[in-house]
N, C-alpha and C. Protein backbone atom coordinates (compact mmCIF):
# COMPACT_ATOMS: atom_id res chain seq x y z
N UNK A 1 24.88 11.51 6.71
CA UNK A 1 24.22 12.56 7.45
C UNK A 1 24.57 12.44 8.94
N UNK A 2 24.69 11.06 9.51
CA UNK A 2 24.97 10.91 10.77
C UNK A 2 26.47 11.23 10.96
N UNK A 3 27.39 10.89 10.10
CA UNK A 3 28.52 11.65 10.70
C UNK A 3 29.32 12.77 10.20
N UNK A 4 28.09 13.95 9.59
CA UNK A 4 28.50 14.89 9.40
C UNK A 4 27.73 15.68 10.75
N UNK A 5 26.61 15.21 11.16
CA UNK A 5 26.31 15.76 12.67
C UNK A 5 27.21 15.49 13.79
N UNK A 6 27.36 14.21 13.72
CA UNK A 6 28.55 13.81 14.78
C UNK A 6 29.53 14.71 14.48
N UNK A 7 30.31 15.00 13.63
CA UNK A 7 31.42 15.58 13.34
C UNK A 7 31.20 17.66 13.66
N UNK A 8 29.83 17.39 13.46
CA UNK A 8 29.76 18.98 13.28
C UNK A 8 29.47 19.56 15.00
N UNK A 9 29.23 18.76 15.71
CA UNK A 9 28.59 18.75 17.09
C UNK A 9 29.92 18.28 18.16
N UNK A 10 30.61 17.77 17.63
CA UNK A 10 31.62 17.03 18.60
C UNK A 10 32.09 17.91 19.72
N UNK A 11 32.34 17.16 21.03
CA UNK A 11 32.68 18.06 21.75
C UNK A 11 31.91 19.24 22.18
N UNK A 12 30.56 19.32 22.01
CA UNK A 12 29.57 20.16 22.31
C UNK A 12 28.57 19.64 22.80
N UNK A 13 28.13 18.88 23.89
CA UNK A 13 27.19 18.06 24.09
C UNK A 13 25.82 19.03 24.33
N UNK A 14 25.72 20.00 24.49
CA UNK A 14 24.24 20.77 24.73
C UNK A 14 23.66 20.70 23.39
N UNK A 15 24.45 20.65 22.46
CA UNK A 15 24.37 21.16 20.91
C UNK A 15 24.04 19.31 20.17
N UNK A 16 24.63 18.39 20.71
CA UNK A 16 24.40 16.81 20.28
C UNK A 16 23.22 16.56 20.73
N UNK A 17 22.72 17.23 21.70
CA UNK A 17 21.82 16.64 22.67
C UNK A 17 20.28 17.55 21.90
N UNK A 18 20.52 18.47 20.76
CA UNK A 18 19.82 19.24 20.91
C UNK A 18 19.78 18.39 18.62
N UNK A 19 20.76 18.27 18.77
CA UNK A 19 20.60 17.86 16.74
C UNK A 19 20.61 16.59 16.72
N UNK A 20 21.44 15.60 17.46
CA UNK A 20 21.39 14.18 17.20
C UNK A 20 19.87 13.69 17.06
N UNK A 21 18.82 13.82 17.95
CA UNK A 21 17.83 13.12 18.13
C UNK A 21 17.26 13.56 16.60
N UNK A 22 17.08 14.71 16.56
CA UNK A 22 16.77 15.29 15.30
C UNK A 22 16.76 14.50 14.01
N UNK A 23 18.41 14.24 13.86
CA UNK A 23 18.86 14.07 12.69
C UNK A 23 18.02 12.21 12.34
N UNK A 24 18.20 11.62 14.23
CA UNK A 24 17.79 10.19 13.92
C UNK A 24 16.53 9.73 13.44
N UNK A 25 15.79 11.14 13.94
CA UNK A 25 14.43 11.15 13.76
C UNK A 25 14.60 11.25 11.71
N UNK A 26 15.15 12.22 11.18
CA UNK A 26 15.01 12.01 9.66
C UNK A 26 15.76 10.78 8.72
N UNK A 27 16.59 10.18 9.89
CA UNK A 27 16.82 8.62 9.20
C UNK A 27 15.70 7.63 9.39
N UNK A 28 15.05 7.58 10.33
CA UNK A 28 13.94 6.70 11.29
C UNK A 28 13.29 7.14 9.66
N UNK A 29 12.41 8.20 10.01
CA UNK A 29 11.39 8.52 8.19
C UNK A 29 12.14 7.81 7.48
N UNK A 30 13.15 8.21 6.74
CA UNK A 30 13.67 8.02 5.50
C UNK A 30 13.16 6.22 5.19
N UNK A 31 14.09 5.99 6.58
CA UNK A 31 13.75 4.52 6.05
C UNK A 31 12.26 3.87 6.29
N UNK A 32 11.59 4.42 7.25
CA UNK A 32 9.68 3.58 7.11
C UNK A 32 9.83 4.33 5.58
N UNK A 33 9.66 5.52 4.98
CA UNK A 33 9.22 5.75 3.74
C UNK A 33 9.43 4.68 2.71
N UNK A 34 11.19 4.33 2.87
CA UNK A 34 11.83 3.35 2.00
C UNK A 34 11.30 1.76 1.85
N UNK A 35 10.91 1.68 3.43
CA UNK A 35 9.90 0.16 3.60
C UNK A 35 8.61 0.49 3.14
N UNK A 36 8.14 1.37 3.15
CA UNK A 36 6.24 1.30 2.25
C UNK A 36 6.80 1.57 1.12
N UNK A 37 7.31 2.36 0.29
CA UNK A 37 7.49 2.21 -1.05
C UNK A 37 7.74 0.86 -1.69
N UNK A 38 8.47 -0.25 -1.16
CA UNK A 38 9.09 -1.43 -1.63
C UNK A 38 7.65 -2.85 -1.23
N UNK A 39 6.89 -1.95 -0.34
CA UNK A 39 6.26 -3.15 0.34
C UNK A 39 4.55 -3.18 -0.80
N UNK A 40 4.34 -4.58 -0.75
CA UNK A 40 3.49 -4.92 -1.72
C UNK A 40 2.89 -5.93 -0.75
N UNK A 41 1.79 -6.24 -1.67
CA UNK A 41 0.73 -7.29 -1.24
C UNK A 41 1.64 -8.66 -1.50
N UNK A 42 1.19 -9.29 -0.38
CA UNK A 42 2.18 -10.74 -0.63
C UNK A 42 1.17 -11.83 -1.37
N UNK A 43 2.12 -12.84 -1.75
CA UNK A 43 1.61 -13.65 -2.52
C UNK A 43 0.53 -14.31 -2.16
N UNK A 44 0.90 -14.88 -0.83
CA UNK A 44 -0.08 -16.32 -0.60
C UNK A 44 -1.52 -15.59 0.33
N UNK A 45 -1.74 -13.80 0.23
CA UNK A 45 -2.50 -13.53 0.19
C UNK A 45 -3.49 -13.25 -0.69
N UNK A 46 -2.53 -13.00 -2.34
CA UNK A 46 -3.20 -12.33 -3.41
C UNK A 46 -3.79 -14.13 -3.67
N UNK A 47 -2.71 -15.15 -3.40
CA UNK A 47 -3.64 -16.05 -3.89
C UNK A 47 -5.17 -17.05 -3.07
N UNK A 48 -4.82 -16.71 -2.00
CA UNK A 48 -5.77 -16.90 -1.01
C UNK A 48 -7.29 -15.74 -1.49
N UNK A 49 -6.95 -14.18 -1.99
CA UNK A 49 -8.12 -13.94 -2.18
C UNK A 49 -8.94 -14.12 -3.99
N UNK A 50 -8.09 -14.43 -4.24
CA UNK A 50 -8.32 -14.95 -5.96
C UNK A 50 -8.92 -16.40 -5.49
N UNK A 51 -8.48 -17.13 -4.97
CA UNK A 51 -9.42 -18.31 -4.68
C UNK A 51 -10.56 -18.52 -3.94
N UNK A 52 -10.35 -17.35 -3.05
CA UNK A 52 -12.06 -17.76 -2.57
C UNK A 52 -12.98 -16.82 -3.07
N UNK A 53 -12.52 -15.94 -4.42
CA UNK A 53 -13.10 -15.14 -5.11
C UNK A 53 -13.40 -16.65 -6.30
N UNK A 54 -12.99 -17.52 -6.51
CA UNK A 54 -13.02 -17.97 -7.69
C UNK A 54 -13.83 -19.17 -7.03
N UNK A 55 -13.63 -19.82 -5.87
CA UNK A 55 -14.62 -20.63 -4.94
C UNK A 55 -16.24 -20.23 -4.86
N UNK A 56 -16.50 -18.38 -4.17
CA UNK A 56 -17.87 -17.81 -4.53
C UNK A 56 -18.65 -18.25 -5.85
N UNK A 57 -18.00 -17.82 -6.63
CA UNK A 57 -18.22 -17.62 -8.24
C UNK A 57 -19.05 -19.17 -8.34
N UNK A 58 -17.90 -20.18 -8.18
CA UNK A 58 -18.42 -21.77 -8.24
C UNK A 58 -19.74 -22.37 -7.41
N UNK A 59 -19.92 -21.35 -6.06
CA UNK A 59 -20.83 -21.74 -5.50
C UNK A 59 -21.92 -21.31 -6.04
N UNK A 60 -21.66 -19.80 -6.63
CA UNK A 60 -23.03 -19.09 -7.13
C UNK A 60 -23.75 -20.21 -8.23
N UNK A 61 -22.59 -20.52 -8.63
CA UNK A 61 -23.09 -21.04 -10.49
C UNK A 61 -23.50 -23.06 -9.63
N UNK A 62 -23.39 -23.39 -8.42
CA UNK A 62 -23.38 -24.46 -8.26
C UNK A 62 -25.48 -24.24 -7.53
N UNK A 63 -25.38 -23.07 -6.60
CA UNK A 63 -26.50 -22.74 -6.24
C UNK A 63 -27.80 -22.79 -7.37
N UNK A 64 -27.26 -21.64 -8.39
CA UNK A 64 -28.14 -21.91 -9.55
C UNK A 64 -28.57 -23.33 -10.60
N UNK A 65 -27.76 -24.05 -10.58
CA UNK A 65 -27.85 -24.85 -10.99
C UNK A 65 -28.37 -26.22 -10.04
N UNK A 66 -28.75 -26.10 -8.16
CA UNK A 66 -29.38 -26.85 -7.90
C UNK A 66 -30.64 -25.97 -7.51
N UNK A 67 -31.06 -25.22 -7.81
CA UNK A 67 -32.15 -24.36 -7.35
C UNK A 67 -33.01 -24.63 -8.86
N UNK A 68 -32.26 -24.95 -10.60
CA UNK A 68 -32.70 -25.46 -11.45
C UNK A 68 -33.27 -23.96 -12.03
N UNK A 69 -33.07 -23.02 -11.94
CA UNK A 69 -32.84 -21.69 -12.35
C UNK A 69 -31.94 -20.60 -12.12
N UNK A 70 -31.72 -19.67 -13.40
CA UNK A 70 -30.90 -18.77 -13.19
C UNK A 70 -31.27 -17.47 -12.91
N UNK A 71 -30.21 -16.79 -12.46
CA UNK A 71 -30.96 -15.44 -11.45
C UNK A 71 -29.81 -14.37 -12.11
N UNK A 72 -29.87 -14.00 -13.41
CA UNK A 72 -28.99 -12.99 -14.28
C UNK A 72 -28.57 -12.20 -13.04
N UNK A 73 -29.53 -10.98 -13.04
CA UNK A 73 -29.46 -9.43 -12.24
C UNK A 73 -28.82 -10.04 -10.81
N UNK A 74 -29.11 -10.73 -10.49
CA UNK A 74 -27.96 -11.18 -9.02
C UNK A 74 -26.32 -11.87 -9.29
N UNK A 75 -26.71 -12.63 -10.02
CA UNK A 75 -25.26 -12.94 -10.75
C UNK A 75 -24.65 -12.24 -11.04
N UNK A 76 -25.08 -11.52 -11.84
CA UNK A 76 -24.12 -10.13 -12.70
C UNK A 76 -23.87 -9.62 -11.66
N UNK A 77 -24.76 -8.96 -11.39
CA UNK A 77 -24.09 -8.17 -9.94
C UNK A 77 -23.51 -8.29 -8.94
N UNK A 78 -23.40 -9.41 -8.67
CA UNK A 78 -22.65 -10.19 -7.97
C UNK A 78 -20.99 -9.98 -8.40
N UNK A 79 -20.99 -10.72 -9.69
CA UNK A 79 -19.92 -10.96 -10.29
C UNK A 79 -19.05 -9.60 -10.60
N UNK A 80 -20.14 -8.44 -10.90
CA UNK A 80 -19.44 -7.16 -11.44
C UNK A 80 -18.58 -6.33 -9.85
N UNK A 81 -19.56 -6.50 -8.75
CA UNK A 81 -18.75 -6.23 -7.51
C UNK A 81 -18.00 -6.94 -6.83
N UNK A 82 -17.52 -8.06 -7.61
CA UNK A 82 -16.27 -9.05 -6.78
C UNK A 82 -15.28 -8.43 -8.11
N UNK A 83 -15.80 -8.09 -9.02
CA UNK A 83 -14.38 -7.83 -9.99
C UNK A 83 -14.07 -6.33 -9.76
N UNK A 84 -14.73 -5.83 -9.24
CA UNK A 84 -14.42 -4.52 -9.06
C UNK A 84 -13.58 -4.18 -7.70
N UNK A 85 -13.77 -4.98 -6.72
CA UNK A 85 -13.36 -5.31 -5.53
C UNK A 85 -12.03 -5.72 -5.62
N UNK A 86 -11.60 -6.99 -6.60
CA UNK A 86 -10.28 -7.38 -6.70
C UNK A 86 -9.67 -6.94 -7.61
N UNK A 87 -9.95 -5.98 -8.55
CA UNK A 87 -9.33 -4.75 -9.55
C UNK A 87 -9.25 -3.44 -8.40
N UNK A 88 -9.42 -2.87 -7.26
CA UNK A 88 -9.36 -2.44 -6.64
C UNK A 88 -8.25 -2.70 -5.56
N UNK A 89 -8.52 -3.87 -5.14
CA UNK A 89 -7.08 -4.08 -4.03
C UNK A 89 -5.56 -4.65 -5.10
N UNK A 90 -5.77 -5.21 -6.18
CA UNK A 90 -4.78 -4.93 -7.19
C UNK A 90 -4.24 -3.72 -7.66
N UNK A 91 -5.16 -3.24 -7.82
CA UNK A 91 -4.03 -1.35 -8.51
C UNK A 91 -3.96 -0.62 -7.37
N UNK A 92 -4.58 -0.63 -6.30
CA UNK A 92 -3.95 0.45 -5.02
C UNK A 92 -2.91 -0.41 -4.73
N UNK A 93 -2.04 -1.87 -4.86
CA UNK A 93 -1.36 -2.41 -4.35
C UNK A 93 0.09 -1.52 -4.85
N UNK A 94 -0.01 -1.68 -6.12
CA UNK A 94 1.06 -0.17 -6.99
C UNK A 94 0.51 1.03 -6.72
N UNK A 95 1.12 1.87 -6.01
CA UNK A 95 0.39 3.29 -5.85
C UNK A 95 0.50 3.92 -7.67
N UNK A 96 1.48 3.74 -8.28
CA UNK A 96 2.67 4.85 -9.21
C UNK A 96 2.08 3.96 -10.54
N UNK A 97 1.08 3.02 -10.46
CA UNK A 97 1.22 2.28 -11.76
C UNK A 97 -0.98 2.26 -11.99
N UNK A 98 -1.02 1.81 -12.86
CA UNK A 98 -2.62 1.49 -13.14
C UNK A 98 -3.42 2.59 -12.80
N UNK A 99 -4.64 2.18 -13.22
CA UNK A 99 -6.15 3.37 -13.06
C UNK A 99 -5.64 4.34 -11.76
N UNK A 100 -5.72 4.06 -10.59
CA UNK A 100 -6.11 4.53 -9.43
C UNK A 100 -4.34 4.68 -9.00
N UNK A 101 -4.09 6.06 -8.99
CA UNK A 101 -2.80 6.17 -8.97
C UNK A 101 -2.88 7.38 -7.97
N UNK A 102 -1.52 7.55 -6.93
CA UNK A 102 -1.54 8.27 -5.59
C UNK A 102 -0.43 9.32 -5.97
N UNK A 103 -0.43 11.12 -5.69
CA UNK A 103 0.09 11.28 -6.30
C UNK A 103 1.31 11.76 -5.22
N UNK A 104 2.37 11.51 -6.10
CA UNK A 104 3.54 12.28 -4.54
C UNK A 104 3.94 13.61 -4.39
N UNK A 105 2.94 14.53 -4.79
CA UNK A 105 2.88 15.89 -5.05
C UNK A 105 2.88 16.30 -3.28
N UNK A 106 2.40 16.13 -2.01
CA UNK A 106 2.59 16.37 -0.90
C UNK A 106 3.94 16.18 -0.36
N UNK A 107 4.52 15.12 -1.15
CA UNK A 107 6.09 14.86 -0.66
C UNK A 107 7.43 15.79 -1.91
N UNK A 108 6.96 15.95 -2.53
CA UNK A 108 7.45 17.00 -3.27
C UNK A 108 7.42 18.76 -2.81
N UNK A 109 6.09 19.25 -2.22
CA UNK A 109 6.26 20.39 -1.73
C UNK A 109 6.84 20.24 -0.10
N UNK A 110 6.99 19.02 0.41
CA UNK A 110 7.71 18.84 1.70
C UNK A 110 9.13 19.05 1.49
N UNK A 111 9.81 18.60 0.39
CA UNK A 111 11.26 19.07 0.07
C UNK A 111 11.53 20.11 -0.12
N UNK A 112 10.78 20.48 -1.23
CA UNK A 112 10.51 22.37 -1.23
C UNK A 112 10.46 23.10 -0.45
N UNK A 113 10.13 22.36 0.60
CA UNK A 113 9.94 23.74 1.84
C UNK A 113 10.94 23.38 2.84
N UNK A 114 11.76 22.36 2.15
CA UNK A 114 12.98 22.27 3.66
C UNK A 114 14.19 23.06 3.05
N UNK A 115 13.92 23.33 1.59
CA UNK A 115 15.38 23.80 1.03
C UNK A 115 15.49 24.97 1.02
């Protein structure tokens, strides 16, 4: 694309000066688009929050067990909004895959309307 502008502009500088920036501007997109599509949650974060999700859990069940009673309805609930929490930042991590899916129907009528 860049050197069919170069080529198509040459020798016309009012006309380079007026498409080049343009054109750099739709490589600049192309490629941030190309870096968030590829980019994911990194590891030694997913495992950093699985462990101090799995650390809580140990404290809850360590609390109950020096307090010498159990507390169901807080536990559970507890437990049901930490799994819902990390089933949550797991499937938005894939936009295109699992439950909670993003759709690229806005970037589809954006092509449509350039052609």
């Amino acid at each position: 694309m860049w050197a069919a502008a170069l080529a198509g502009t040459e020798g016309n500088a009012p006309l380079m000066a007026l498409v080049l920036p343009a054109v750099n501007d739709v490589i600049d997109l192309h490629t941030t688009h190309l870096a968030l599509a590829t980019r994911r949650l990194p590891v030694p974060i997913l495992v950093v929050l699985l462990a101090t999700s799995a650390l809580s859990l140990l404290l809850v069940g360590f609390g109950n067990g020096h307090a010498g009673r159990r507390f169901p309805l807080l536990d559970g609930s507890y437990a049901i909004v930490l799994a819902v929490a990390l089933w949550m930042t797991i499937d938005l991590d894939s936009p295109r895959q699992g439950i909670i899916q993003i759709s690229s129907q806005p970037m589809v009528d954006a092509l449509a309307s350039m052609k």
